[in-house]
N, C-alpha and C. Protein backbone atom coordinates (compact mmCIF):
# COMPACT_ATOMS: atom_id res chain seq x y z
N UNK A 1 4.40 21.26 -1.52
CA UNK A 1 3.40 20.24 -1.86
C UNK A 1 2.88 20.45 -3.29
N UNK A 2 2.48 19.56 -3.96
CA UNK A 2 1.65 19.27 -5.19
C UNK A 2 1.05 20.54 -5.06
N UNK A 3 0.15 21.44 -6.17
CA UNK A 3 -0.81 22.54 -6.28
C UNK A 3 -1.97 21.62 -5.61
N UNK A 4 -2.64 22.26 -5.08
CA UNK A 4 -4.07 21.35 -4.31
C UNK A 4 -5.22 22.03 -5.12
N UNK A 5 -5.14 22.40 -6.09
CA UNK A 5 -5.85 23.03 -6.91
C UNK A 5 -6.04 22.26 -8.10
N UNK A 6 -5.06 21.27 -8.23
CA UNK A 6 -5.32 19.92 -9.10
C UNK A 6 -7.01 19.52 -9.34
N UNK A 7 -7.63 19.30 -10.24
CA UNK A 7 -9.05 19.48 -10.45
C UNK A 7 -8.86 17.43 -10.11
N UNK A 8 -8.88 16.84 -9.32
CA UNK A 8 -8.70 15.35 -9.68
C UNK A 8 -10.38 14.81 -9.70
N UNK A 9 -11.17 15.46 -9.66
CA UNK A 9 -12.63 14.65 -10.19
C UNK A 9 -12.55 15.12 -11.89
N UNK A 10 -11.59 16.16 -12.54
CA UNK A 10 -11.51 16.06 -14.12
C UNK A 10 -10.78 15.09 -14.04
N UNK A 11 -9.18 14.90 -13.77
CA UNK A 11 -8.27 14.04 -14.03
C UNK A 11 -9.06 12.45 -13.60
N UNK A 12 -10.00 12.25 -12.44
CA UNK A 12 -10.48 10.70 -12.26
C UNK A 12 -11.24 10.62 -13.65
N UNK A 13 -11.84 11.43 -14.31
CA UNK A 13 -12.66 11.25 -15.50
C UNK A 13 -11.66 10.58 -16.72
N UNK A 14 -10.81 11.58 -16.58
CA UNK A 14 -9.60 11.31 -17.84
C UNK A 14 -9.14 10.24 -17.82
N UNK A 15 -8.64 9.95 -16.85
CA UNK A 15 -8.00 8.28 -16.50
C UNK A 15 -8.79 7.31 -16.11
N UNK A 16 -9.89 7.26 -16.26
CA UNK A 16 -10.60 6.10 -15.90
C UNK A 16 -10.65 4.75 -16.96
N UNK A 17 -10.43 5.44 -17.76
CA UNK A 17 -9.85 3.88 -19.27
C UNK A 17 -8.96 4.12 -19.43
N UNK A 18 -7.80 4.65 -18.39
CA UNK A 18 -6.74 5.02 -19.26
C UNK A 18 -5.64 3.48 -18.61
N UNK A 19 -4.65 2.83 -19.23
CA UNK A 19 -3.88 1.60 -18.62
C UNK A 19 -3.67 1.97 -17.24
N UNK A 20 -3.06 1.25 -15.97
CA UNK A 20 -2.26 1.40 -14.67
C UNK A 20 -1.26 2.13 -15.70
N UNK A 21 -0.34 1.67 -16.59
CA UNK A 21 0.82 2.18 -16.84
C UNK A 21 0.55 3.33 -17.20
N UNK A 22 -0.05 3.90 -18.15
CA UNK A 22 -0.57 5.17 -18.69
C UNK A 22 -1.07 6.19 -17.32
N UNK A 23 -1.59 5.50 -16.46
CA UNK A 23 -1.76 6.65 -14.95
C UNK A 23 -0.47 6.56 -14.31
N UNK A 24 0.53 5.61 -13.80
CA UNK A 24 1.67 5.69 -13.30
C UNK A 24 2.16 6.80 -14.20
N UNK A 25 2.76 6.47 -15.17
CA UNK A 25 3.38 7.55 -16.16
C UNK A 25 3.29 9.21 -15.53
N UNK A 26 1.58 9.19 -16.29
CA UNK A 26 0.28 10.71 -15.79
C UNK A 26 0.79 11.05 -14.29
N UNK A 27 1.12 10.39 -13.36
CA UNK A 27 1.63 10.79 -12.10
C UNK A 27 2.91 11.22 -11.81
N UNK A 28 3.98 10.16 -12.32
CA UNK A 28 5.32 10.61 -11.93
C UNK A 28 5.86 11.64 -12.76
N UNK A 29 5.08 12.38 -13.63
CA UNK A 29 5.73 13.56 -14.52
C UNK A 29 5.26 14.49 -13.27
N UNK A 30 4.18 14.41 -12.29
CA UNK A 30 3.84 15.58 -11.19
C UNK A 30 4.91 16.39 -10.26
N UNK A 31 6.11 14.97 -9.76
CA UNK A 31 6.84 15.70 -8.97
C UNK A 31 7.75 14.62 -8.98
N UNK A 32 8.94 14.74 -8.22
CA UNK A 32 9.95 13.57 -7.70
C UNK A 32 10.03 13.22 -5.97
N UNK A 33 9.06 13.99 -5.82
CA UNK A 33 8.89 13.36 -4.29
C UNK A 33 7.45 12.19 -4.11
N UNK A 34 8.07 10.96 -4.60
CA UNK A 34 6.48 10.18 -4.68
C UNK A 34 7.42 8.91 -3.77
N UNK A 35 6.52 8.14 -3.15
CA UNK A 35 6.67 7.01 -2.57
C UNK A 35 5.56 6.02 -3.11
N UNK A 36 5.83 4.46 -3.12
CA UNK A 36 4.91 3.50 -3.51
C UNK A 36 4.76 2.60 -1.92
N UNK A 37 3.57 2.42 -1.29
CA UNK A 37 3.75 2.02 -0.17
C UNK A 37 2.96 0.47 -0.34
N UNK A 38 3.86 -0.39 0.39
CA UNK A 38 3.03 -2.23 0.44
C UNK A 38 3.55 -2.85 1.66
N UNK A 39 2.76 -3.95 1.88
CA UNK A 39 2.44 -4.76 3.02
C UNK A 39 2.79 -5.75 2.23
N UNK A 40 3.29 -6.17 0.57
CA UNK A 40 3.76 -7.29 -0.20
C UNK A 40 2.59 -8.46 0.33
N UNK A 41 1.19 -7.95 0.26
CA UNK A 41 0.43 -8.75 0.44
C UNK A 41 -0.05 -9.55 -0.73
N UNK A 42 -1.36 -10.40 -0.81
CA UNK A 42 -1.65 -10.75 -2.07
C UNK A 42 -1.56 -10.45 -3.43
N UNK A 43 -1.33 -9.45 -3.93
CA UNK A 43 -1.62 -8.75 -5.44
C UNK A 43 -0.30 -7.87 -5.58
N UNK A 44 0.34 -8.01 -4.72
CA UNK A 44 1.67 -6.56 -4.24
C UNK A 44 2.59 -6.96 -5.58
N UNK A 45 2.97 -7.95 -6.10
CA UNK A 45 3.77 -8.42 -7.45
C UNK A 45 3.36 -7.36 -8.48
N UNK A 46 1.38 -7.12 -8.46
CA UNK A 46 1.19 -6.37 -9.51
C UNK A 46 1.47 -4.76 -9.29
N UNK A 47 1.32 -4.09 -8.33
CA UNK A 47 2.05 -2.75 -8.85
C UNK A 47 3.33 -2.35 -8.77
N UNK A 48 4.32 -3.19 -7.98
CA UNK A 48 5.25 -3.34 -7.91
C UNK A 48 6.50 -3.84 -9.03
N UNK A 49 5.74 -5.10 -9.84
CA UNK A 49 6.50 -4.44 -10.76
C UNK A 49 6.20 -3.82 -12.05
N UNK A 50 4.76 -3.43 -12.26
CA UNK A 50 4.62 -2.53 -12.95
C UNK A 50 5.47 -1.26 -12.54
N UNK A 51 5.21 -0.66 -11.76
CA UNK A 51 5.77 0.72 -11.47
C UNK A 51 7.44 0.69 -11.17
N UNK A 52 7.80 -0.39 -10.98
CA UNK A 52 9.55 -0.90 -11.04
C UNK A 52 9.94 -0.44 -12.48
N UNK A 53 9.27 -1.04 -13.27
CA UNK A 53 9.63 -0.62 -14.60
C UNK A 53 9.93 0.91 -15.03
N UNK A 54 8.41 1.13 -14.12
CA UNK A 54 8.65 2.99 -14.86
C UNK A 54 9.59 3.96 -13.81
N UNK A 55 10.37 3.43 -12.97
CA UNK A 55 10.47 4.15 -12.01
C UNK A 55 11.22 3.64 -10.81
N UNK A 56 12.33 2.86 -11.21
CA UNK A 56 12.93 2.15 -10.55
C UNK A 56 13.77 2.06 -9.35
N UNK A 57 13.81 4.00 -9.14
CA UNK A 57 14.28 4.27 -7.83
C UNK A 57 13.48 4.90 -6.63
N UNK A 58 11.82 4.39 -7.37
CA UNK A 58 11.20 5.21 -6.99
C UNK A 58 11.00 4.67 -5.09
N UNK A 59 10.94 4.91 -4.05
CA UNK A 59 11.02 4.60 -2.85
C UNK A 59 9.82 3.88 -2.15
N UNK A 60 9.83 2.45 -2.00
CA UNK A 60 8.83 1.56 -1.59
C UNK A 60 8.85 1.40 -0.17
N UNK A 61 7.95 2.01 0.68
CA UNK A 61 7.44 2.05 1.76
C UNK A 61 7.15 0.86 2.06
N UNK A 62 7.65 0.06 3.12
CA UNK A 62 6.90 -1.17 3.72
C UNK A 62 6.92 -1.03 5.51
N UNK A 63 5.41 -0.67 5.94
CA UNK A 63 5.91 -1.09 7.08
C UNK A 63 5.46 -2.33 7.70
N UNK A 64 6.80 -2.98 8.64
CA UNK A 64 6.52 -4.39 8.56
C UNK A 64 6.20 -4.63 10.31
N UNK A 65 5.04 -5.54 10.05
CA UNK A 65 4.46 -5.40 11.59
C UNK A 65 5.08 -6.18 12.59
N UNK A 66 5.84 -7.31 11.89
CA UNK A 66 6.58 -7.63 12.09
C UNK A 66 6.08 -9.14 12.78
N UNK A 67 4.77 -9.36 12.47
CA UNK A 67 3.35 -10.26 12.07
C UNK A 67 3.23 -10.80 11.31
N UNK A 68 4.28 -10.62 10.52
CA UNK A 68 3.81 -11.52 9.10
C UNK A 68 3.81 -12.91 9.13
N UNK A 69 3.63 -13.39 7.76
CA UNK A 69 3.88 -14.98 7.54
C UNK A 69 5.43 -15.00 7.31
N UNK A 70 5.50 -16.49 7.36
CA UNK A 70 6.52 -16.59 6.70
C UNK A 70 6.63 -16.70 5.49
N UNK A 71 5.60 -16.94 4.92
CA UNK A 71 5.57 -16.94 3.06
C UNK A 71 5.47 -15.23 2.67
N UNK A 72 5.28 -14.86 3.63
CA UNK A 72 4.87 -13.31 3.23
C UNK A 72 6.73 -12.75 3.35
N UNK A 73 7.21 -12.96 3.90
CA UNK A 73 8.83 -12.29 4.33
C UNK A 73 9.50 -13.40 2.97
N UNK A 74 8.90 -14.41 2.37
CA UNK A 74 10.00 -14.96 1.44
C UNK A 74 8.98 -14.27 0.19
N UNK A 75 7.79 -14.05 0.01
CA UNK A 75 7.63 -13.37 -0.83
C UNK A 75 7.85 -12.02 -1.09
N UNK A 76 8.58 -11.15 0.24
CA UNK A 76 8.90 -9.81 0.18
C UNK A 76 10.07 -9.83 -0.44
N UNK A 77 11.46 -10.65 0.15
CA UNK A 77 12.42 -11.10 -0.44
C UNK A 77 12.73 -11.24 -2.10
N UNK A 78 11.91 -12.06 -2.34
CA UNK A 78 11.92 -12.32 -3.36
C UNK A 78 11.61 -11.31 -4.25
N UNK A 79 10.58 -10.40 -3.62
CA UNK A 79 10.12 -9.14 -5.01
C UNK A 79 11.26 -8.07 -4.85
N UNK A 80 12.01 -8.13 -3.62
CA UNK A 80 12.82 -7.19 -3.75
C UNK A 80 14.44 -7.39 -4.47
N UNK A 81 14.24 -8.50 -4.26
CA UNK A 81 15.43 -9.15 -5.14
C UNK A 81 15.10 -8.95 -6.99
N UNK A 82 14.13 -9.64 -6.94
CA UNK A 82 13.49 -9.37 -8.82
C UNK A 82 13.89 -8.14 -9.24
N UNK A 83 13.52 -7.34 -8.23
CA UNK A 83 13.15 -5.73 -9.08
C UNK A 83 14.09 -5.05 -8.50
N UNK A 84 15.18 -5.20 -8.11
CA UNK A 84 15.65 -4.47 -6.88
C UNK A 84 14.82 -2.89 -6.29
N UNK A 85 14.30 -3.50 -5.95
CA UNK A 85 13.63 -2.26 -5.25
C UNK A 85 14.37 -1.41 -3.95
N UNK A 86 13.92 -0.24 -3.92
CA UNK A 86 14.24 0.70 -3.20
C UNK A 86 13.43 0.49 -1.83
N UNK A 87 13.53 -0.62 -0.74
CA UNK A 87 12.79 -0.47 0.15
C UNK A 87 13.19 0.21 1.16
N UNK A 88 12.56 1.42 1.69
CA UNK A 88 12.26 2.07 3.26
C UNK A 88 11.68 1.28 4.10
N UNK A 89 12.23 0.58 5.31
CA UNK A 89 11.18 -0.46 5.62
C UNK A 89 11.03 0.31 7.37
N UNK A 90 10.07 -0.21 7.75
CA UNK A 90 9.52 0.85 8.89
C UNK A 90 9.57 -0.26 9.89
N UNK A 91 9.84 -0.14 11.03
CA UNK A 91 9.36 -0.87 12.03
C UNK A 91 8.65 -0.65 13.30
N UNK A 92 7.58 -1.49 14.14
CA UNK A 92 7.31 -0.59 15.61
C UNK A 92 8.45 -0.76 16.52
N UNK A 93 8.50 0.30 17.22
CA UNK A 93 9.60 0.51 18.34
C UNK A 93 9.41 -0.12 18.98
N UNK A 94 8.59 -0.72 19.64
CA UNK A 94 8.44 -1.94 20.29
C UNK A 94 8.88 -3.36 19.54
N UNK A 95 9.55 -4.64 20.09
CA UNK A 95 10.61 -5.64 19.67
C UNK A 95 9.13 -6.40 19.73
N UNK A 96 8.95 -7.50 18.96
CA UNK A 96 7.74 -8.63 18.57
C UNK A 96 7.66 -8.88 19.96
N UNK A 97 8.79 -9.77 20.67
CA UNK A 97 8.75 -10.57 21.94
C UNK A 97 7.64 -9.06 22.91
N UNK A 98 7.78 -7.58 23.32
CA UNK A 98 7.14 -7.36 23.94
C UNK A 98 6.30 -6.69 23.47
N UNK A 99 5.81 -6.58 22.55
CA UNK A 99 4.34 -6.66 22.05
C UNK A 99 3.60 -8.07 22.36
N UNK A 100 4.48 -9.05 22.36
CA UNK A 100 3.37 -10.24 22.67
C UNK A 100 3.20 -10.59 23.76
N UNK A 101 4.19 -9.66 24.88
CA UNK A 101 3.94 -10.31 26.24
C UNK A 101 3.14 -9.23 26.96
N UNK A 102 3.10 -7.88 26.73
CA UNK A 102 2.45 -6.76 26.74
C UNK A 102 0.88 -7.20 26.24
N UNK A 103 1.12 -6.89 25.29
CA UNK A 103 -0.98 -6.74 24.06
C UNK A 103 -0.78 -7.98 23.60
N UNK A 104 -0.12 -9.15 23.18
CA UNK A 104 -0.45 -9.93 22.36
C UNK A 104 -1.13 -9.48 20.90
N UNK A 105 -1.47 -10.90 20.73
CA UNK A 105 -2.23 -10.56 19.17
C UNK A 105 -4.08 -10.32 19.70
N UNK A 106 -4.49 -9.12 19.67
CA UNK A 106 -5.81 -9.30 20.05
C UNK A 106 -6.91 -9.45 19.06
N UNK A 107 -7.82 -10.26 19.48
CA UNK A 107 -9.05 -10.21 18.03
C UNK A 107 -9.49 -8.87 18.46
N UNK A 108 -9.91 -8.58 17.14
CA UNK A 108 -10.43 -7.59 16.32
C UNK A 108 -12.36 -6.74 17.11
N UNK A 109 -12.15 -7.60 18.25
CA UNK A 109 -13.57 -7.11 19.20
C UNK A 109 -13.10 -7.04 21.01
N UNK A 110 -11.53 -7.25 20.93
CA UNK A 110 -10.49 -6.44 22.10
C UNK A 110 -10.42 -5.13 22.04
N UNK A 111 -10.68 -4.38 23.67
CA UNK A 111 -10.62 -2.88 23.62
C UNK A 111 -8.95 -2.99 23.13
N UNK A 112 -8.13 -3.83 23.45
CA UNK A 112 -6.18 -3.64 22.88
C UNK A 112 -6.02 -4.05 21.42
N UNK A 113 -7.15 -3.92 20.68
CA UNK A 113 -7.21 -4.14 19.25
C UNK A 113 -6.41 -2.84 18.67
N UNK A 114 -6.96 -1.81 19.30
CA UNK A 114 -6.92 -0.40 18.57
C UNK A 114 -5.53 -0.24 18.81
N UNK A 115 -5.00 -0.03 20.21
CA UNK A 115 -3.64 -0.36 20.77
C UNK A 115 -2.60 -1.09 19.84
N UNK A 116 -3.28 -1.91 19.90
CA UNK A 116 -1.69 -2.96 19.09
C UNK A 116 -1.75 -2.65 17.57
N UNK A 117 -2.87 -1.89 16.89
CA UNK A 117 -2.30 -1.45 15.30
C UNK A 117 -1.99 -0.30 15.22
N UNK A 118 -1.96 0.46 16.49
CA UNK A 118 -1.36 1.83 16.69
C UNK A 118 0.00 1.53 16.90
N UNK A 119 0.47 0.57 17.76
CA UNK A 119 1.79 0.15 17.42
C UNK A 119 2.38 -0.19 16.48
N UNK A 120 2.18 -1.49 15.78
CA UNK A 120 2.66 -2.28 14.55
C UNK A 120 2.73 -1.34 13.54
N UNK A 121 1.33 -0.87 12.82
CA UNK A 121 0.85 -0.20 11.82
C UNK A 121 1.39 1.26 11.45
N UNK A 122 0.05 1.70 12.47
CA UNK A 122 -0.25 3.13 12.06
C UNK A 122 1.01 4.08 12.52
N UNK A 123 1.76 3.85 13.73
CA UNK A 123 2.80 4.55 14.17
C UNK A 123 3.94 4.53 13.18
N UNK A 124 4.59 3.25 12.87
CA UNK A 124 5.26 3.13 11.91
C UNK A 124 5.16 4.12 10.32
N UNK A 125 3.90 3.68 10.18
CA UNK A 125 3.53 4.27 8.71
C UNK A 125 3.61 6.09 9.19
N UNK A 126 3.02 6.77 9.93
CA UNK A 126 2.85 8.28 10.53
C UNK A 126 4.36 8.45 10.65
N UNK A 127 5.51 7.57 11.29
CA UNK A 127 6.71 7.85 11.30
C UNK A 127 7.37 7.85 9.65
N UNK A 128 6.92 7.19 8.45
CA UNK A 128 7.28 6.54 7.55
C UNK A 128 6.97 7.94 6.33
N UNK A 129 6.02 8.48 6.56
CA UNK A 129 5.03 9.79 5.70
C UNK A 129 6.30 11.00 6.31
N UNK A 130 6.32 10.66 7.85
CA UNK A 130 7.18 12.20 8.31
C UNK A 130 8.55 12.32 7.81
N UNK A 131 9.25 11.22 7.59
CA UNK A 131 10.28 11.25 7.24
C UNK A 131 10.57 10.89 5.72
N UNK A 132 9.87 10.64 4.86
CA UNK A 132 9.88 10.60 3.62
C UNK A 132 9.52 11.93 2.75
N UNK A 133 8.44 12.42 3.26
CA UNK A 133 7.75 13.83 3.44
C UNK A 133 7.10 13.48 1.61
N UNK A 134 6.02 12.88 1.71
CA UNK A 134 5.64 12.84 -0.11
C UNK A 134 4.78 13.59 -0.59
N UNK A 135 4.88 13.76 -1.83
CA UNK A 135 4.08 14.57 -2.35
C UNK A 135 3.41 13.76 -2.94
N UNK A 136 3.26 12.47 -3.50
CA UNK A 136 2.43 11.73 -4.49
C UNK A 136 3.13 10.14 -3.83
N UNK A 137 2.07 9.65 -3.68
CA UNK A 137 1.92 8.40 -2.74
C UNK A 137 1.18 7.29 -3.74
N UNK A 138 2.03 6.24 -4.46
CA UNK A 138 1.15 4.93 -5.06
C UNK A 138 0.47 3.99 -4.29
N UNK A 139 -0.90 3.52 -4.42
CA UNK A 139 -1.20 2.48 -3.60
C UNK A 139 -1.67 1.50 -4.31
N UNK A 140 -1.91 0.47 -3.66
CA UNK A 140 -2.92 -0.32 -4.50
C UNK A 140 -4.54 -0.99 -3.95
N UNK A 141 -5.33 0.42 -4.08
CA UNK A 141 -5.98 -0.27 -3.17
C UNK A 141 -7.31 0.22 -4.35
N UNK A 142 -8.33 -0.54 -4.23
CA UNK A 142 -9.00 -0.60 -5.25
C UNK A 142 -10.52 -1.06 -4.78
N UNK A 143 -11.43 -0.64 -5.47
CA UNK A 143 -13.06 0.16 -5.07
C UNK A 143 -13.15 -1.24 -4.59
N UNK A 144 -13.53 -2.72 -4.73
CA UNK A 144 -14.60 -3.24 -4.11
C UNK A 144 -13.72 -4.04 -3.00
N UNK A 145 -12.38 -3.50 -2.60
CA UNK A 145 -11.90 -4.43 -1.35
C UNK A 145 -13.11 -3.73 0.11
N UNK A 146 -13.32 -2.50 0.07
CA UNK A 146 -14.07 -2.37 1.43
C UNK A 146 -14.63 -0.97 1.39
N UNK A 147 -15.77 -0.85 2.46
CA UNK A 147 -16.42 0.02 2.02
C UNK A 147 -16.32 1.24 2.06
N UNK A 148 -14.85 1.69 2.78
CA UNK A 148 -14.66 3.09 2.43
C UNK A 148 -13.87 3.37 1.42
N UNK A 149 -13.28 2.15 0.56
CA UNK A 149 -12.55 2.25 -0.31
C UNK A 149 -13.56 2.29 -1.61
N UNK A 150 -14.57 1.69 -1.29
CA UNK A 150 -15.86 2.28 -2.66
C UNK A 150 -15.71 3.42 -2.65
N UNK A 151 -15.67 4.56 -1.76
CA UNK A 151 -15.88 6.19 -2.03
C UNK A 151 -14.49 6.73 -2.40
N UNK A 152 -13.59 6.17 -3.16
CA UNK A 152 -12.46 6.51 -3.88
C UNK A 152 -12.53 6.95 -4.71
N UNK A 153 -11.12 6.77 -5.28
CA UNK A 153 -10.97 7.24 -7.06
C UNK A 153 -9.70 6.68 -7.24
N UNK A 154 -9.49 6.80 -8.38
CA UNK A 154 -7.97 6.74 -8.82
C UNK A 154 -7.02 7.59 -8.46
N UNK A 155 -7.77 8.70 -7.59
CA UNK A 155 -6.81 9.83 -7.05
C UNK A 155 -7.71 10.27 -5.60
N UNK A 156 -6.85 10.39 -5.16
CA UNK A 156 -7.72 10.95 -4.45
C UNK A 156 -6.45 11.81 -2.58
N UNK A 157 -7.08 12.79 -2.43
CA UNK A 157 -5.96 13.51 -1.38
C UNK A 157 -6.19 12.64 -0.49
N UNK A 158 -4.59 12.64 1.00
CA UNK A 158 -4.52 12.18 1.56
C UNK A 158 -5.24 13.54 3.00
N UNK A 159 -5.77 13.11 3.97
CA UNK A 159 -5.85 14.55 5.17
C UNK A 159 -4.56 15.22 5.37
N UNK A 160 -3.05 14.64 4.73
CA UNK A 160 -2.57 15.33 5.17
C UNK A 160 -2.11 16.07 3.33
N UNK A 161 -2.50 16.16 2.64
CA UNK A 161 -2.72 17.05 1.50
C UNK A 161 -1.90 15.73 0.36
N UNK A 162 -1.55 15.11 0.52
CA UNK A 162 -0.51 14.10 -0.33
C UNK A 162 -1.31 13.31 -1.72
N UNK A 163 -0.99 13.59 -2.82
CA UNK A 163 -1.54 12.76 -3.67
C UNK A 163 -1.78 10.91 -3.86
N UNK A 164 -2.88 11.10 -3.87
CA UNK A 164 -2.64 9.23 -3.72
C UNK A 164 -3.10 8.75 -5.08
N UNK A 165 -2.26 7.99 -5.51
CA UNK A 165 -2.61 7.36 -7.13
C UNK A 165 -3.09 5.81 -6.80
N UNK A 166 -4.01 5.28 -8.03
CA UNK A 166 -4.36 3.69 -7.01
C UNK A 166 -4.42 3.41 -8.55
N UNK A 167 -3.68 3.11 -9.29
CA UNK A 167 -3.13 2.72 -10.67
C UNK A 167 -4.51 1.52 -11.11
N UNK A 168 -4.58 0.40 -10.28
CA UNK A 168 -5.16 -0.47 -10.42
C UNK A 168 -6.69 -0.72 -9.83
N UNK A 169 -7.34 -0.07 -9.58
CA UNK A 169 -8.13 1.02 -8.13
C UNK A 169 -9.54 0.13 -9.01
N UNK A 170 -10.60 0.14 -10.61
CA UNK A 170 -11.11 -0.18 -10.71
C UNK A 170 -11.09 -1.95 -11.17
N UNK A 171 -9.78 -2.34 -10.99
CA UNK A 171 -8.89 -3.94 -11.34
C UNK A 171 -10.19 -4.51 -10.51
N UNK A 172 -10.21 -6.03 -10.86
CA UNK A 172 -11.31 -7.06 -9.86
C UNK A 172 -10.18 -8.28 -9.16
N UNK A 173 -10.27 -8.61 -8.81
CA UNK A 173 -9.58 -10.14 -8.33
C UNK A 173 -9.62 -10.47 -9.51
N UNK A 174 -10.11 -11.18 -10.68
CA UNK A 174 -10.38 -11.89 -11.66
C UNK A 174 -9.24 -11.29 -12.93
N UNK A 175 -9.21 -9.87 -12.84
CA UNK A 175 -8.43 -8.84 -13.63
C UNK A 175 -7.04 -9.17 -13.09
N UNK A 176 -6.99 -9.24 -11.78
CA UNK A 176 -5.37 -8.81 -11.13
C UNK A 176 -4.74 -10.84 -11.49
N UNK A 177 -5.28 -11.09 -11.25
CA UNK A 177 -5.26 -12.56 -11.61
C UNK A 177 -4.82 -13.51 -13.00
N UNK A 178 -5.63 -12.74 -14.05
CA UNK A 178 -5.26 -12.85 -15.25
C UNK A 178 -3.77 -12.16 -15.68
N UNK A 179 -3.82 -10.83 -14.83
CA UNK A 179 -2.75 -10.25 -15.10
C UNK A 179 -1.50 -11.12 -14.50
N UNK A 180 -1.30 -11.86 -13.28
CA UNK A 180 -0.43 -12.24 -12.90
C UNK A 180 -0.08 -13.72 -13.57
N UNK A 181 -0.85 -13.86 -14.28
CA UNK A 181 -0.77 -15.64 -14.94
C UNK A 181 -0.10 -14.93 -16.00
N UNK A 182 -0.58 -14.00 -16.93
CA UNK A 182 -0.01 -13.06 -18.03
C UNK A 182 1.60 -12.76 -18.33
N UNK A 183 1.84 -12.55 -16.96
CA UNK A 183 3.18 -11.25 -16.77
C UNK A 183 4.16 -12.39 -15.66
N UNK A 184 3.52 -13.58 -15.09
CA UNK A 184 4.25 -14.89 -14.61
C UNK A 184 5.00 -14.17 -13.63
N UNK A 185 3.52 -14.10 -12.56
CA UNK A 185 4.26 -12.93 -11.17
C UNK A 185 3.39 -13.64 -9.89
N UNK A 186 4.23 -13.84 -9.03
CA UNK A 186 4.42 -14.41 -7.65
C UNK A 186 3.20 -13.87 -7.48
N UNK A 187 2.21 -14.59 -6.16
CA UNK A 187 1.08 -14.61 -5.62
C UNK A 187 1.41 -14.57 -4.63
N UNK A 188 1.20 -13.81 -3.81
CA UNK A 188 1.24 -14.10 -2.20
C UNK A 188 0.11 -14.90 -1.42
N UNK A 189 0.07 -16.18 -1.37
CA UNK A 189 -1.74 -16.96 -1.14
C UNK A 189 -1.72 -16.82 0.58
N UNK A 190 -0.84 -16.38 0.98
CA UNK A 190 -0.70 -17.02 2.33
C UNK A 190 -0.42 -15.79 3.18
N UNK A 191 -0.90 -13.97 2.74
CA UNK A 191 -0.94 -12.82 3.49
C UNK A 191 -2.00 -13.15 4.25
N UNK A 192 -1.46 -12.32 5.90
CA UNK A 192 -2.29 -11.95 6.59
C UNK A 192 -1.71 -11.21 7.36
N UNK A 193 -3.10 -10.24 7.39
CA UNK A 193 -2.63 -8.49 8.76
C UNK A 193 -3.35 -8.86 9.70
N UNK A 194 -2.78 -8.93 11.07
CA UNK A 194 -3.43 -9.13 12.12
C UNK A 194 -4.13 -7.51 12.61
N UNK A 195 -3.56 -6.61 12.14
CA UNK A 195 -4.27 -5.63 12.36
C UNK A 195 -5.76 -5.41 11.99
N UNK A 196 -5.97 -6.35 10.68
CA UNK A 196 -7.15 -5.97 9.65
C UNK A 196 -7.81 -7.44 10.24
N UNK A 197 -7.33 -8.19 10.01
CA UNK A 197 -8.02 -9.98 10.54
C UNK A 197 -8.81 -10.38 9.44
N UNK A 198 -9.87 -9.20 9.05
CA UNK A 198 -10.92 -9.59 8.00
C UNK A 198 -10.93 -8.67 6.81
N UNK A 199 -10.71 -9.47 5.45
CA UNK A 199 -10.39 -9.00 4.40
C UNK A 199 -10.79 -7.37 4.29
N UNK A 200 -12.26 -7.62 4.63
CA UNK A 200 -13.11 -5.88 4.67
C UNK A 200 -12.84 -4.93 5.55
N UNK A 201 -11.88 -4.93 6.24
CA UNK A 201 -11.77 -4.17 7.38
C UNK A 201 -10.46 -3.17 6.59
N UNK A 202 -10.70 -1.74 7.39
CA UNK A 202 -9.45 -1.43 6.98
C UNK A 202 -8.40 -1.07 8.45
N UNK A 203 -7.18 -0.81 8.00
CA UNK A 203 -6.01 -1.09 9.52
C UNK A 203 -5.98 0.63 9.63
N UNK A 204 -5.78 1.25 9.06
CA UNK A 204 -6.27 2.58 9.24
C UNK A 204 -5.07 3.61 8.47
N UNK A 205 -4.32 2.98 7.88
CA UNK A 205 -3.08 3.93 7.34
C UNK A 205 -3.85 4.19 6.03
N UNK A 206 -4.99 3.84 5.11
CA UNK A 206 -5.79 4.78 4.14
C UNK A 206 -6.84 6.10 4.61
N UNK A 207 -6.86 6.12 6.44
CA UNK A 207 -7.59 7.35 6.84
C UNK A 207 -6.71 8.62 7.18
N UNK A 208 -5.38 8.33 6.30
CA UNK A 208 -4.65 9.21 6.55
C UNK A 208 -4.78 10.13 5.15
């Protein structure tokens, strides 16, 4: 693993004006065991192909709940075609048809809420970490989507010791936006996680 002795409240200081590209960079000189993990949800164009650029074999984690939209599977398509990306794609062991005849899709105040993103989600992703085994993990998840994601950083360890980089971490909607009109990069308008339901919620693969 990475030294865990990494000082990352100096390094969050250092990089806090520093570009996404300039922290991608600052990261992948750490090790060659890094993964970039997405759900190719709304904003997924922007670190994706930023970090395509720097790093093009670098291994993109998707696990797919297999829930998606359909604009969401032609916008996955499509980014993986652009950039050819390196996707690992994860699935639950359970087939859609009996997850829906089993748990269905439950709202988010069902005791089979917890159940069915332990399937889709979190199992997948826990299977996805074991067999990739990373040392430095890209995300894109950034301070004001929710409120445990305010107590972040641009770095920050995973419980199971793994570096997590969030390139774009202090970005706003307004920022990621400009950037994608800028750089003339696909929007995903039409994501949704049935695990999460509500934008603020989190599905639980960042309490790892």
């Amino acid at each position: 693993m990475l030294d865990s002795t990494i000082d990352i409240s100096y390094w969050n200081k250092e990089l806090r004006h520093k570009t996404p590209q300039e922290i991608i960079d600052w990261a992948l000189a750490l090790t060659d065991k890094k993964i970039v993990t997405t759900s190719f949800g709304v904003y997924s164009a922007v670190l994706l192909s930023t970090i395509s650029k720097q790093d093009n074999d670098i291994k993109v984690v998707w696990c797919d709940t297999l829930f998606n939209t359909p604009e969401t599977y032609d916008h996955a398509e499509n980014l993986i075609e652009t950039y050819n990306l390196n996707v690992q794609k994860y699935e639950p062991l359970l087939s859609k048809s009996v997850v829906e005849t089993t748990i269905g899709i439950p709202d988010v105040t069902s005791p089979k809420h917890a159940e069915f993103t332990e399937i889709v989600k979190l199992e997948p992703f826990s299977r996805a970490l074991a067999e990739q085994a990373p040392e430095l993990w890209f995300t894109n998840i950034r301070v004001r989507q929710t409120e445990y994601r305010k107590s972040k950083d641009i770095l920050s360890w995973s419980k199971d010791g793994v570096l997590k980089v969030s390139p774009f971490y202090y970005w706003s909607d307004e920022d990621l936006d400009a950037y994608i009109v800028e750089q003339n990069l696909p929007k995903n308008q039409f994501y949704f996680d049935p695990t999460k339901a509500l934008q603020n919620r989190e599905c639980g693969i960042h309490f790892q």
